[in-house]
PDB file of N, CA and C in Angstrom:
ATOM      1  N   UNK A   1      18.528  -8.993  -1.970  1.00  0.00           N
ATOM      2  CA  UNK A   1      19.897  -8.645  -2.299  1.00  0.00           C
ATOM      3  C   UNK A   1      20.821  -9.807  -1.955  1.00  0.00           C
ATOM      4  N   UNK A   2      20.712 -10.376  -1.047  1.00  0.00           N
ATOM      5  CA  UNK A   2      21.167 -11.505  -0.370  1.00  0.00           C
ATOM      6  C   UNK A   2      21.148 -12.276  -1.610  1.00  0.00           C
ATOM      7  N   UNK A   3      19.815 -13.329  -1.887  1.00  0.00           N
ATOM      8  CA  UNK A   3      20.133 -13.898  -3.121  1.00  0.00           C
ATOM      9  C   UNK A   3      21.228 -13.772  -4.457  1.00  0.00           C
ATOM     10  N   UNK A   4      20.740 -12.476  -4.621  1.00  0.00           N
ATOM     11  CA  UNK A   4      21.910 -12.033  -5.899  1.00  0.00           C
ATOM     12  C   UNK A   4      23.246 -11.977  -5.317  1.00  0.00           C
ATOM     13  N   UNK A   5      23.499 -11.714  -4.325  1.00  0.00           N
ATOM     14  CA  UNK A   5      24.926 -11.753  -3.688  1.00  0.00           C
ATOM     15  C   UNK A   5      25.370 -12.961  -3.682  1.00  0.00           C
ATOM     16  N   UNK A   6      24.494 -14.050  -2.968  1.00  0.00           N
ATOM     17  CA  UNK A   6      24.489 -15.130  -3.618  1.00  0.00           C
ATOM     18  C   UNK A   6      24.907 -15.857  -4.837  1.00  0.00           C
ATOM     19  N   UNK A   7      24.514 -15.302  -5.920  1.00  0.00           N
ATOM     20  CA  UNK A   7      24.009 -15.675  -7.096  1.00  0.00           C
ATOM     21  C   UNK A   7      23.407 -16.916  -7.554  1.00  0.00           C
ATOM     22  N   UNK A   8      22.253 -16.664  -6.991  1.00  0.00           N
ATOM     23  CA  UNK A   8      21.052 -17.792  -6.655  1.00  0.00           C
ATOM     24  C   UNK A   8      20.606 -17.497  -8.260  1.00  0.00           C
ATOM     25  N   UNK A   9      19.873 -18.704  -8.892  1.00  0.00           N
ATOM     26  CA  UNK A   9      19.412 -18.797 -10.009  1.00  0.00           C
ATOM     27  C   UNK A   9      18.416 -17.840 -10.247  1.00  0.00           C
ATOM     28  N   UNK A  10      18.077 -17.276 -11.345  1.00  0.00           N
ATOM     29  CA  UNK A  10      17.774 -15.794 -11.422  1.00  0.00           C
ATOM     30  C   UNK A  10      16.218 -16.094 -11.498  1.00  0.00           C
ATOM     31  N   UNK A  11      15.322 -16.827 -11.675  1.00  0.00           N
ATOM     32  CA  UNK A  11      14.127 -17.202 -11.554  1.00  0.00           C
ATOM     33  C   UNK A  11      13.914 -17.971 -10.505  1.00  0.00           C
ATOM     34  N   UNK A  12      14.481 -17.933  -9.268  1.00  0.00           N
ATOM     35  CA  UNK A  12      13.955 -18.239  -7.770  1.00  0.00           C
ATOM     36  C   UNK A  12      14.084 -16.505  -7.016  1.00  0.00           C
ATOM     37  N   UNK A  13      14.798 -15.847  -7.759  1.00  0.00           N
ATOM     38  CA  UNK A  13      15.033 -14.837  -7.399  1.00  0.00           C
ATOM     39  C   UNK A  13      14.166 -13.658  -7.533  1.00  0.00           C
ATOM     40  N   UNK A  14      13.294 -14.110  -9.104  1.00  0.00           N
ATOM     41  CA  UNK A  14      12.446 -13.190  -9.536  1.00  0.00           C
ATOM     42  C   UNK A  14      10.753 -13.699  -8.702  1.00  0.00           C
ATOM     43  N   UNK A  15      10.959 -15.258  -8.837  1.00  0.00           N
ATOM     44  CA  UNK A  15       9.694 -15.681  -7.487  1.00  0.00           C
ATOM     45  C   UNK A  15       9.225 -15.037  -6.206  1.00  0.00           C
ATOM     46  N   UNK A  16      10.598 -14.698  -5.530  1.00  0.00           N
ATOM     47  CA  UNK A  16      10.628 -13.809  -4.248  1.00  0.00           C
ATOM     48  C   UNK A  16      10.318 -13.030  -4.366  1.00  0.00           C
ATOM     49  N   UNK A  17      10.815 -12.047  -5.371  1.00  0.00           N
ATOM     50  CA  UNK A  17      10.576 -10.445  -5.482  1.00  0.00           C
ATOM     51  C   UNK A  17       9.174 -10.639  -5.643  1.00  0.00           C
ATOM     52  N   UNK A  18       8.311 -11.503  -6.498  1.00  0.00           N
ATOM     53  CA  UNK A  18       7.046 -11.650  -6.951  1.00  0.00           C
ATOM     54  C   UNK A  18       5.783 -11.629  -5.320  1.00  0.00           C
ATOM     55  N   UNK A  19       6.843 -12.720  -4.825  1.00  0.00           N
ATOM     56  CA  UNK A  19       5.904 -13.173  -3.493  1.00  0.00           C
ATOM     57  C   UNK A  19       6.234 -11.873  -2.307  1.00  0.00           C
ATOM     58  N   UNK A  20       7.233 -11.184  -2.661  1.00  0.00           N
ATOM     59  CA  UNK A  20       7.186  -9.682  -1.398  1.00  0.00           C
ATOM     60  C   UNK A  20       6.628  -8.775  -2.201  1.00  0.00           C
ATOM     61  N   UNK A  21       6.316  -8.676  -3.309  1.00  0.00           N
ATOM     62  CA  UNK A  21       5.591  -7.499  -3.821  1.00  0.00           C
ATOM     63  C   UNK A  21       3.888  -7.831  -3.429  1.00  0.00           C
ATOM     64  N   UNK A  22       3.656  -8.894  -3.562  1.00  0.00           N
ATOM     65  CA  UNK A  22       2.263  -9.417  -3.283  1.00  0.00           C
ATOM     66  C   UNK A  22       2.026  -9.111  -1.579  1.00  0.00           C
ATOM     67  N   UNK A  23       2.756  -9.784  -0.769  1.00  0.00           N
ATOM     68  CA  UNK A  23       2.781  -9.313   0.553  1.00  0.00           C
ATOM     69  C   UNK A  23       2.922  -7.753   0.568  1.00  0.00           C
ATOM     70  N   UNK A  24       3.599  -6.996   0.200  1.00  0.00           N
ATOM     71  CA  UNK A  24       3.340  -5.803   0.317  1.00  0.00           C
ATOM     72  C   UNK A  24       2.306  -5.129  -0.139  1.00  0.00           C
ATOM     73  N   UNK A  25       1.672  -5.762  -0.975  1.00  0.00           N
ATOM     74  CA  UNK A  25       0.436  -4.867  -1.712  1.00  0.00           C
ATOM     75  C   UNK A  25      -0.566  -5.906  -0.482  1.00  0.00           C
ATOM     76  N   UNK A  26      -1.020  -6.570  -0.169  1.00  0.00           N
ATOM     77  CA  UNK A  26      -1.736  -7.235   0.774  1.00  0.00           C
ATOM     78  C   UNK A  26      -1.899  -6.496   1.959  1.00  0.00           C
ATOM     79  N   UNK A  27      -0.260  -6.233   2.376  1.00  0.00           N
ATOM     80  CA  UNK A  27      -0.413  -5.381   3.552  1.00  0.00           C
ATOM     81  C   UNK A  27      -0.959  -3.832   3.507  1.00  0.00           C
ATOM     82  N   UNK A  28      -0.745  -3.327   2.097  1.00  0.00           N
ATOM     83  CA  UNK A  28      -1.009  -2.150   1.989  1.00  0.00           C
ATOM     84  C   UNK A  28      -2.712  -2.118   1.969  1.00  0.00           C
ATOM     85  N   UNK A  29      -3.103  -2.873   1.177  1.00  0.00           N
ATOM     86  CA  UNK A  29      -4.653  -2.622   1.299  1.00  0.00           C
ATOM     87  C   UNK A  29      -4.879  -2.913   2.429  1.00  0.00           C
ATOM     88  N   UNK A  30      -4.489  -3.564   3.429  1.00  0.00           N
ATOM     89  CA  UNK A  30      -5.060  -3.870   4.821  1.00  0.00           C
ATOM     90  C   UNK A  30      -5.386  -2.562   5.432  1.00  0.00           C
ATOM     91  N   UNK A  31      -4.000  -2.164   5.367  1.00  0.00           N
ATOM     92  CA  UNK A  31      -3.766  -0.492   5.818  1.00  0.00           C
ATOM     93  C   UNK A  31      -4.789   0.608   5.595  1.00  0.00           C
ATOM     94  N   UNK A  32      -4.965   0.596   4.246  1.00  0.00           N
ATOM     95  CA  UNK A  32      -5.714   1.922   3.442  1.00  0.00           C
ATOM     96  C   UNK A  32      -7.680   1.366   3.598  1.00  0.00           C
ATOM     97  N   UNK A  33      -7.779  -0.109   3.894  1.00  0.00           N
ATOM     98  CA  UNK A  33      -8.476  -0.074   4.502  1.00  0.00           C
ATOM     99  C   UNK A  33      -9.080   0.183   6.008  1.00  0.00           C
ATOM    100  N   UNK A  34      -8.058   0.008   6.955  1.00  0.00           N
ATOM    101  CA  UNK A  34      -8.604   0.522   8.360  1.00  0.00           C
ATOM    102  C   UNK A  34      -8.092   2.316   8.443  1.00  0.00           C
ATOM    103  N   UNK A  35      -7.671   2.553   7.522  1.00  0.00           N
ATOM    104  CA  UNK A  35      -7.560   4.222   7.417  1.00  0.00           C
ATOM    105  C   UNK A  35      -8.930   5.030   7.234  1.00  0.00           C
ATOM    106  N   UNK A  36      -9.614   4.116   6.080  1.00  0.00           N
ATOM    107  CA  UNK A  36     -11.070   4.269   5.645  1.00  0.00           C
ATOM    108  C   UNK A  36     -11.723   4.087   6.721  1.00  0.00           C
ATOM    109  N   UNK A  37     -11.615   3.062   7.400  1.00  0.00           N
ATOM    110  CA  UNK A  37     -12.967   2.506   8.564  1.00  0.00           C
ATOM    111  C   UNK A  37     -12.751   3.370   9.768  1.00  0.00           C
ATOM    112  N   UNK A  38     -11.367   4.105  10.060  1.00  0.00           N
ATOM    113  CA  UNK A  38     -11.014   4.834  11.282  1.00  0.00           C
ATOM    114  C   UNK A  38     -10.974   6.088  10.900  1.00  0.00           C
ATOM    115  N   UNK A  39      -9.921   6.795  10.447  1.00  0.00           N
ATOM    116  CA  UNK A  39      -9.385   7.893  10.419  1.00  0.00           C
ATOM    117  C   UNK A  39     -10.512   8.736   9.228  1.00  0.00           C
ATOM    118  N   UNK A  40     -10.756   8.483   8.194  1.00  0.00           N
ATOM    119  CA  UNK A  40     -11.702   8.641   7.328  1.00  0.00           C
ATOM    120  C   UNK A  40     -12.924   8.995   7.770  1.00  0.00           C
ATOM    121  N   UNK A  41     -13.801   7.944   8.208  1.00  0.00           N
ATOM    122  CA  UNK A  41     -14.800   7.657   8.927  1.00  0.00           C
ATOM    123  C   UNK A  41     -15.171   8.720  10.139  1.00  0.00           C
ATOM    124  N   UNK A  42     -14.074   8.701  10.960  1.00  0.00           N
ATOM    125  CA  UNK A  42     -14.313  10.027  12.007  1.00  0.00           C
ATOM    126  C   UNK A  42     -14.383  11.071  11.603  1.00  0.00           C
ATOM    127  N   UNK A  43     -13.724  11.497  10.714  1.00  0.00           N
ATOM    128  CA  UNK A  43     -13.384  12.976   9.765  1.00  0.00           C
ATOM    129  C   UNK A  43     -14.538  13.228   9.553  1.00  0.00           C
ATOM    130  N   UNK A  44     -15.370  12.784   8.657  1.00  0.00           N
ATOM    131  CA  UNK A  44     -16.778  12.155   7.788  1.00  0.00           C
ATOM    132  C   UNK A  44     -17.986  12.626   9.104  1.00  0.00           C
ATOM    133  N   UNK A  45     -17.896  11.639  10.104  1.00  0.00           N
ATOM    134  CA  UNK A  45     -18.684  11.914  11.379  1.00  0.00           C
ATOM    135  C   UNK A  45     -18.285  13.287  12.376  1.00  0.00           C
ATOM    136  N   UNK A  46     -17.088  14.160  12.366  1.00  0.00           N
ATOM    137  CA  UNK A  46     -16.962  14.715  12.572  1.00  0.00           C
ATOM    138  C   UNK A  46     -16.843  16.469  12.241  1.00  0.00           C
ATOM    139  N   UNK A  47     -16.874  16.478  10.855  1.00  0.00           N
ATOM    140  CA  UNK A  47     -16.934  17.542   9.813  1.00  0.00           C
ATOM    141  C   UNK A  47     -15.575  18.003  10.002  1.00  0.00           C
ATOM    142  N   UNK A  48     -14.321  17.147  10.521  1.00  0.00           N
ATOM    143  CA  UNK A  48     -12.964  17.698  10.866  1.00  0.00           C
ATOM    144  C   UNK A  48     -12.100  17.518   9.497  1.00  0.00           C
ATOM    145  N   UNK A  49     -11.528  18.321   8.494  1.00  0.00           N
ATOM    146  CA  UNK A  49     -10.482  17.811   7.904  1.00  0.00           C
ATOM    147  C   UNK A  49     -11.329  17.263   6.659  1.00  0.00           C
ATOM    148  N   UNK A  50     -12.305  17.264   6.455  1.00  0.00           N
ATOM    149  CA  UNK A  50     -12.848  15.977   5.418  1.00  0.00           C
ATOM    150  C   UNK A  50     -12.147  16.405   4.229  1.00  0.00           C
ATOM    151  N   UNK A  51     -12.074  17.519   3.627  1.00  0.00           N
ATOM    152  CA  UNK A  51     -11.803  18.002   2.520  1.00  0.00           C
ATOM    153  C   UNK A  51      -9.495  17.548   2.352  1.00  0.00           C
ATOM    154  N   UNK A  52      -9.157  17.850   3.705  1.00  0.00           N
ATOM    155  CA  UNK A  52      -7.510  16.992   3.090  1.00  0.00           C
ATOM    156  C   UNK A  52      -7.680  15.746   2.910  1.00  0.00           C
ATOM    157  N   UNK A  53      -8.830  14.609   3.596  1.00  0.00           N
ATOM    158  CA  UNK A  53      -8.805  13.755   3.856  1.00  0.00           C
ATOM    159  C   UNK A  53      -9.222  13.132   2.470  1.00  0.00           C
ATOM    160  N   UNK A  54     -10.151  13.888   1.329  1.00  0.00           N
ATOM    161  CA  UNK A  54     -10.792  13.419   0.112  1.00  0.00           C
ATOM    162  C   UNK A  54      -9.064  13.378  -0.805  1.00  0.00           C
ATOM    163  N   UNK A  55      -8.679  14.839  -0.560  1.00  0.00           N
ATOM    164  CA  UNK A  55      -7.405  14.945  -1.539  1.00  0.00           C
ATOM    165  C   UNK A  55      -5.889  13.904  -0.918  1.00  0.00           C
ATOM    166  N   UNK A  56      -6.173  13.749   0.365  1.00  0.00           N
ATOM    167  CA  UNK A  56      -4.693  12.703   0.672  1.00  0.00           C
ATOM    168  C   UNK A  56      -5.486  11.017  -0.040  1.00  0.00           C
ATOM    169  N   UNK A  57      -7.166  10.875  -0.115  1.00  0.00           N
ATOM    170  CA  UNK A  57      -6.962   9.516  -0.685  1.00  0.00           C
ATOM    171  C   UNK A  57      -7.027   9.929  -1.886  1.00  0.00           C
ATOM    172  N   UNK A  58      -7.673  10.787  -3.370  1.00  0.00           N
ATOM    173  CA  UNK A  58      -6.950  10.987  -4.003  1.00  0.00           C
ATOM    174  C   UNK A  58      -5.459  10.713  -4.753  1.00  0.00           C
ATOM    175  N   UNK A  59      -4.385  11.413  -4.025  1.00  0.00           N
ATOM    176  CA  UNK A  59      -3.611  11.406  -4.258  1.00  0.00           C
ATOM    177  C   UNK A  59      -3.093   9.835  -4.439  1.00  0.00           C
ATOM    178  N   UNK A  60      -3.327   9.546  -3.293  1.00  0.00           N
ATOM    179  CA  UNK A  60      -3.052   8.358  -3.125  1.00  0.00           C
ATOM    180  C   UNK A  60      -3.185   6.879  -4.038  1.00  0.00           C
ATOM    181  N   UNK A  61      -4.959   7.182  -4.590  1.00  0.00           N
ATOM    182  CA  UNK A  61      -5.345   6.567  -6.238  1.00  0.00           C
ATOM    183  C   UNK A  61      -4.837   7.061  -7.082  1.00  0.00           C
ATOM    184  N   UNK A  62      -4.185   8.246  -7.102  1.00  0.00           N
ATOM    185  CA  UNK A  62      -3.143   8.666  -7.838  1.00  0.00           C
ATOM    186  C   UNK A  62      -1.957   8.066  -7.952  1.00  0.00           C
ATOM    187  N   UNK A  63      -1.350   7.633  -6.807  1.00  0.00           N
ATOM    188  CA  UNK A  63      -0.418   7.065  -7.269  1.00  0.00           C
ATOM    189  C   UNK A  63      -0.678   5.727  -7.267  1.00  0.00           C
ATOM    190  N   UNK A  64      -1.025   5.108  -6.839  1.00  0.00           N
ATOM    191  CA  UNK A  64      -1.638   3.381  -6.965  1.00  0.00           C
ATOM    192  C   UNK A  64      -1.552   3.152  -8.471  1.00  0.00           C
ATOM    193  N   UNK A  65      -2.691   4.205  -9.228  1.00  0.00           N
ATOM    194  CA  UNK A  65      -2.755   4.363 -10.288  1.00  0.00           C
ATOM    195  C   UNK A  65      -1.655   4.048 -11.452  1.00  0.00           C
ATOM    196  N   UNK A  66      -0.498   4.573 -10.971  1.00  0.00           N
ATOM    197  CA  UNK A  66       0.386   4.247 -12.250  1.00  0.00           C
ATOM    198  C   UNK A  66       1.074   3.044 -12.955  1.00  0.00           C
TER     199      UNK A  66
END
């Protein structure tokens, strides 16, 4: 927002947005991977929950998905 408040040239502007959308999707798979290796994983080894745990990742490729 800063930039555009700015009014920084509109293709250094669209670079950024490019390079925080990438960092955010980077960070997100980091995430949804130690969710899998932890929280998942115990469920799985534990017979606790497995069945919200199939439909919250689900959902979740659900929305990735669009």
């Amino acid at each position: 927002m800063r930039m555009v408040e700015e009014d920084r040239y509109c293709v250094d502007i669209s670079h950024q947005l490019l390079a925080t959308q990438a960092l955010l999707r980077k960070i997100n798979k980091s995430i949804l991977h130690a969710h899998l290796e932890h929280c998942v994983a115990e469920s799985l080894e534990t017979h606790t929950d497995v069945q919200a745990k199939i439909t919250e990742i689900m959902s979740l490729l659900d929305t990735l998905s669009r």
